[in-house]
N, C-alpha and C. Protein backbone atom coordinates (compact mmCIF):
# COMPACT_ATOMS: atom_id res chain seq x y z
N UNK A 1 -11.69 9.07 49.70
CA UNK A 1 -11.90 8.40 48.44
C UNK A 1 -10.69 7.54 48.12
N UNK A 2 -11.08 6.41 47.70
CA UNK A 2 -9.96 5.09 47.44
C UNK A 2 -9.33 5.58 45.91
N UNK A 3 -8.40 5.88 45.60
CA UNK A 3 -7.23 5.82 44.45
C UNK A 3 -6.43 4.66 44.07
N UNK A 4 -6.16 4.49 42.98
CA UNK A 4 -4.87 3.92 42.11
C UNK A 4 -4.11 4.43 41.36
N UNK A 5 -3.45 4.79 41.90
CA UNK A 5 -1.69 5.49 40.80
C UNK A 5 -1.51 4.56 39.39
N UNK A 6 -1.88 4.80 38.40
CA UNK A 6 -1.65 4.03 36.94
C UNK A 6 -0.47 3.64 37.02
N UNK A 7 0.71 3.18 36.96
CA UNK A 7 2.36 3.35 36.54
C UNK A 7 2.34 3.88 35.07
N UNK A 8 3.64 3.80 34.80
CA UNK A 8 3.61 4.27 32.69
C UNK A 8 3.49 2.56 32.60
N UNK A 9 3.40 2.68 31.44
CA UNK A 9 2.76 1.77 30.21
C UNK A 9 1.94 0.42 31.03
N UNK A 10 1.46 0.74 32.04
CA UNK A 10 0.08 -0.24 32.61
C UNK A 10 -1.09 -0.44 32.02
N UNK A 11 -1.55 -1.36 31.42
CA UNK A 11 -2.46 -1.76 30.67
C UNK A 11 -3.74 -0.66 31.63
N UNK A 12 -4.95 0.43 31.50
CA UNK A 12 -5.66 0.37 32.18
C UNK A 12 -7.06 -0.83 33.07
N UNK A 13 -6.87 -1.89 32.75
CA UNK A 13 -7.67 -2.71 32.95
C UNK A 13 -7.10 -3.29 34.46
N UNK A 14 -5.81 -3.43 34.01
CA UNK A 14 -4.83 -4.17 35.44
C UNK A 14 -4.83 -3.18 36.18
N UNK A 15 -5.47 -1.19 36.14
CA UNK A 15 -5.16 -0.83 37.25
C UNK A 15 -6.93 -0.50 37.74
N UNK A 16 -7.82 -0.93 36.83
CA UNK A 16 -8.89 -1.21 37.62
C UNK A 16 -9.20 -2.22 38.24
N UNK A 17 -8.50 -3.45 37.83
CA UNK A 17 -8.62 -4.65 38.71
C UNK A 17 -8.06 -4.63 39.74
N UNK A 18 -6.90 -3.55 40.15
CA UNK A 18 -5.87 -3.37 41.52
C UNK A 18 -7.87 -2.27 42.33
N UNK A 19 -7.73 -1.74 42.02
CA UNK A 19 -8.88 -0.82 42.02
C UNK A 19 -9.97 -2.05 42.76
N UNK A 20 -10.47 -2.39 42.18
CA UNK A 20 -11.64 -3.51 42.74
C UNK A 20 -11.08 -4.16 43.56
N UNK A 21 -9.93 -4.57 43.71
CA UNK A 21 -9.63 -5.85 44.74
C UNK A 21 -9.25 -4.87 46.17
N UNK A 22 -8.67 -3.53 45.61
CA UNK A 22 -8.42 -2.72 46.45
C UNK A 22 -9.85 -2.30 47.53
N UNK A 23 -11.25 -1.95 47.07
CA UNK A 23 -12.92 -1.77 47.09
C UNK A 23 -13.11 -2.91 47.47
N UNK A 24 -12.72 -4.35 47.36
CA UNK A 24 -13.37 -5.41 48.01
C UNK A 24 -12.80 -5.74 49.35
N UNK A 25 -11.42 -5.66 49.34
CA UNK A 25 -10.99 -6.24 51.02
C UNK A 25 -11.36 -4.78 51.69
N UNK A 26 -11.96 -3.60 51.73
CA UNK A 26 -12.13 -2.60 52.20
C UNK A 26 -13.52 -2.87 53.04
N UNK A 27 -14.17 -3.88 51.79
CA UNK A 27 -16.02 -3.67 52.07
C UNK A 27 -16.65 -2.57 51.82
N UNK A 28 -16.20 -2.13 50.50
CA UNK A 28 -16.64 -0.87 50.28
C UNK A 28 -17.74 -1.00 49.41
N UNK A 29 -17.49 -1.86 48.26
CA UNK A 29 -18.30 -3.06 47.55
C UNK A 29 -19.76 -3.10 47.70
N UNK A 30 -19.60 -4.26 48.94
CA UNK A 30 -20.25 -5.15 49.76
C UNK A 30 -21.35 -3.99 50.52
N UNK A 31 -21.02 -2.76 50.86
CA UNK A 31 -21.70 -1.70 51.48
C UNK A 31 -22.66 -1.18 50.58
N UNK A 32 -21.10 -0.24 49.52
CA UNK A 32 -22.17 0.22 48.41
C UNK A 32 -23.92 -0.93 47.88
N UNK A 33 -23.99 -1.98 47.61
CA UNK A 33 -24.13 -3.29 47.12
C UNK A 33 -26.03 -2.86 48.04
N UNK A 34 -24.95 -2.97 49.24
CA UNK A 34 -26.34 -3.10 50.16
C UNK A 34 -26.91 -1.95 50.38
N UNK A 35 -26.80 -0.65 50.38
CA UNK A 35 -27.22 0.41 50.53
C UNK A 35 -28.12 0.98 49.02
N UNK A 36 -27.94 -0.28 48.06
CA UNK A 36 -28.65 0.97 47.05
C UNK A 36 -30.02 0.48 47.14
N UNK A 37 -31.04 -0.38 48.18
CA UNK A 37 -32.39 -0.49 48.25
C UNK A 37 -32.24 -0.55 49.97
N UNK A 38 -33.75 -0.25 50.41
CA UNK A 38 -33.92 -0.12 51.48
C UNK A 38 -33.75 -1.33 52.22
N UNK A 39 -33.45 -1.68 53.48
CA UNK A 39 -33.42 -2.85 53.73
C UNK A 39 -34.24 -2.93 55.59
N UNK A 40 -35.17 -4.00 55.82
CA UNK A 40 -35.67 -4.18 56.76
C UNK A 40 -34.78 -4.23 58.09
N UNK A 41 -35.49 -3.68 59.18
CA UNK A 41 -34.25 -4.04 60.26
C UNK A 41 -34.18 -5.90 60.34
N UNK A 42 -35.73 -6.77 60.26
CA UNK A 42 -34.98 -7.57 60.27
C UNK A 42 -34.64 -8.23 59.14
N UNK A 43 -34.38 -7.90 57.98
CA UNK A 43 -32.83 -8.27 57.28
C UNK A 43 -31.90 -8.00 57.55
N UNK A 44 -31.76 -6.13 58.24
CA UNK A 44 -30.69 -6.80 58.70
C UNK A 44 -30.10 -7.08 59.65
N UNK A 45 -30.92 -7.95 60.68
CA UNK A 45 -30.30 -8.75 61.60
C UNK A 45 -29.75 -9.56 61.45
N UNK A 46 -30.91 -10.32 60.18
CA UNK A 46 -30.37 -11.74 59.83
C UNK A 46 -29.08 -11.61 59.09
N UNK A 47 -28.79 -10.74 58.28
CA UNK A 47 -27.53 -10.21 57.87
C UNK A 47 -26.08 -10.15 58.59
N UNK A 48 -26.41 -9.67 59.50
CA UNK A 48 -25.71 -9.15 61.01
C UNK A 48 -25.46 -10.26 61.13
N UNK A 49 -26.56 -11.23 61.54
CA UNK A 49 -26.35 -12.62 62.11
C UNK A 49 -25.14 -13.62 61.28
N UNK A 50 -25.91 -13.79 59.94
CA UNK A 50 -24.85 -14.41 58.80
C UNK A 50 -23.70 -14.29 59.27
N UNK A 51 -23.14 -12.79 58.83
CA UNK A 51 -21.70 -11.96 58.86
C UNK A 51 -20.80 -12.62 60.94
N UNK A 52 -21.87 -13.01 61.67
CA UNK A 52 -21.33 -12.93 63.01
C UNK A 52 -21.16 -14.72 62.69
N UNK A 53 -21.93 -15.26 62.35
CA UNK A 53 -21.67 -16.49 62.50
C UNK A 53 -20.54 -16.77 61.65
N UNK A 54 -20.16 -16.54 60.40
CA UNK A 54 -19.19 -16.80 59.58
C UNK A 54 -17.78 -16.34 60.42
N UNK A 55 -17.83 -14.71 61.16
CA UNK A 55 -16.60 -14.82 61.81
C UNK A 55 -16.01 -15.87 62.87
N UNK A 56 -17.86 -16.06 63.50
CA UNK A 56 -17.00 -16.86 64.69
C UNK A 56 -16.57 -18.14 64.44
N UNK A 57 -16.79 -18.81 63.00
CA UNK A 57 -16.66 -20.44 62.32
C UNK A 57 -15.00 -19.93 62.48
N UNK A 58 -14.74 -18.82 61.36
CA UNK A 58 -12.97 -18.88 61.24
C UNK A 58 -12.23 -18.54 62.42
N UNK A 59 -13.03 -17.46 63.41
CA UNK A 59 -12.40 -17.20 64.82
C UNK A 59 -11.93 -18.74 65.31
N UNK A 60 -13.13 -19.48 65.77
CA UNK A 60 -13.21 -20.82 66.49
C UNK A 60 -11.94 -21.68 66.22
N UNK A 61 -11.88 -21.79 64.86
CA UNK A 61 -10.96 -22.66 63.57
C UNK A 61 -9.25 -22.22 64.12
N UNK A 62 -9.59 -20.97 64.61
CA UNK A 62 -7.99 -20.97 64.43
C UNK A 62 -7.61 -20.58 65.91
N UNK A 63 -8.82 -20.34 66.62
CA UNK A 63 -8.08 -20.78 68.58
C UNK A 63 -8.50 -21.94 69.09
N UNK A 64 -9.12 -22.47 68.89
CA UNK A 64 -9.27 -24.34 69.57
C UNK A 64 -8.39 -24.83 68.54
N UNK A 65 -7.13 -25.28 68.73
CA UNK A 65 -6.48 -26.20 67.77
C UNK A 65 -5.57 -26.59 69.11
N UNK A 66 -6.08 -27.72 69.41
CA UNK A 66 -5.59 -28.55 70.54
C UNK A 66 -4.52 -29.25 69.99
N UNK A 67 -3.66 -28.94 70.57
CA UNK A 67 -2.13 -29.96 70.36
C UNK A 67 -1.83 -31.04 70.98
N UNK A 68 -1.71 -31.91 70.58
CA UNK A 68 -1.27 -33.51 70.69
C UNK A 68 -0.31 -33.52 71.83
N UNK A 69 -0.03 -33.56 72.88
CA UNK A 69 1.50 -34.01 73.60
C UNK A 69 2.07 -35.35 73.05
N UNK A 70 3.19 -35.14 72.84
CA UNK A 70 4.52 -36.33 72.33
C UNK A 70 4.00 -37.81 73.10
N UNK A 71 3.72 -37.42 74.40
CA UNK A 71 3.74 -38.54 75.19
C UNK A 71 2.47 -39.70 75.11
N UNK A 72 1.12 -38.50 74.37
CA UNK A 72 0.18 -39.14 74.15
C UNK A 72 -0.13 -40.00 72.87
N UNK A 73 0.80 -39.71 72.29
CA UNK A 73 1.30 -40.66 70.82
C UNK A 73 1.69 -42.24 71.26
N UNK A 74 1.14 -43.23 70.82
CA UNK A 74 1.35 -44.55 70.87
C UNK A 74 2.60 -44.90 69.95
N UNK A 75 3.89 -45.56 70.26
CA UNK A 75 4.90 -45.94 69.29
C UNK A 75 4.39 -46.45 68.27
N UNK A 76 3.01 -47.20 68.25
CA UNK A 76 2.49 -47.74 67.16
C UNK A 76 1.84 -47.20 66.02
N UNK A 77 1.42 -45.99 66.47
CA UNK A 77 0.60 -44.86 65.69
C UNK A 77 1.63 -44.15 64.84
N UNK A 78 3.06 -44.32 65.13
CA UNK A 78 4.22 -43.25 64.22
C UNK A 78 4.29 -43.98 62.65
């Protein structure tokens, strides 16, 4: 079970909002969310699918980043 330690004089609101943000990068949320109605297998494939395509957009994004060589720069282009 996920916790938050209050500090002294912490507004309680700021330590449920540590609380939620804490439940959202977990996907605890996002689980709970989907589990409280039944769901088709194929929803959730297409689900599955969504969630796979979105990783592989930011995967892709950040290993193909082809670098320029110095040499292939035109003096005119600087």
């Amino acid at each position: 079970m996920r916790s938050v330690i209050v500090r002294k004089g912490e507004p309680i609101d700021r330590a449920l909002k540590r609380l939620k943000t804490k439940l959202d990068t977990e996907g605890i949320l996002e689980e709970m969310r989907r589990r409280r109605a039944f769901e088709s297998p194929m929803d959730e494939k297409r689900r599955k699918a969504r969630s796979a395509s979105k990783r592989n957009k930011v995967k892709w994004r950040f290993t193909n980043k082809e670098e320029i060589p110095a040499a292939a720069v035109t003096p005119g282009e600087e």
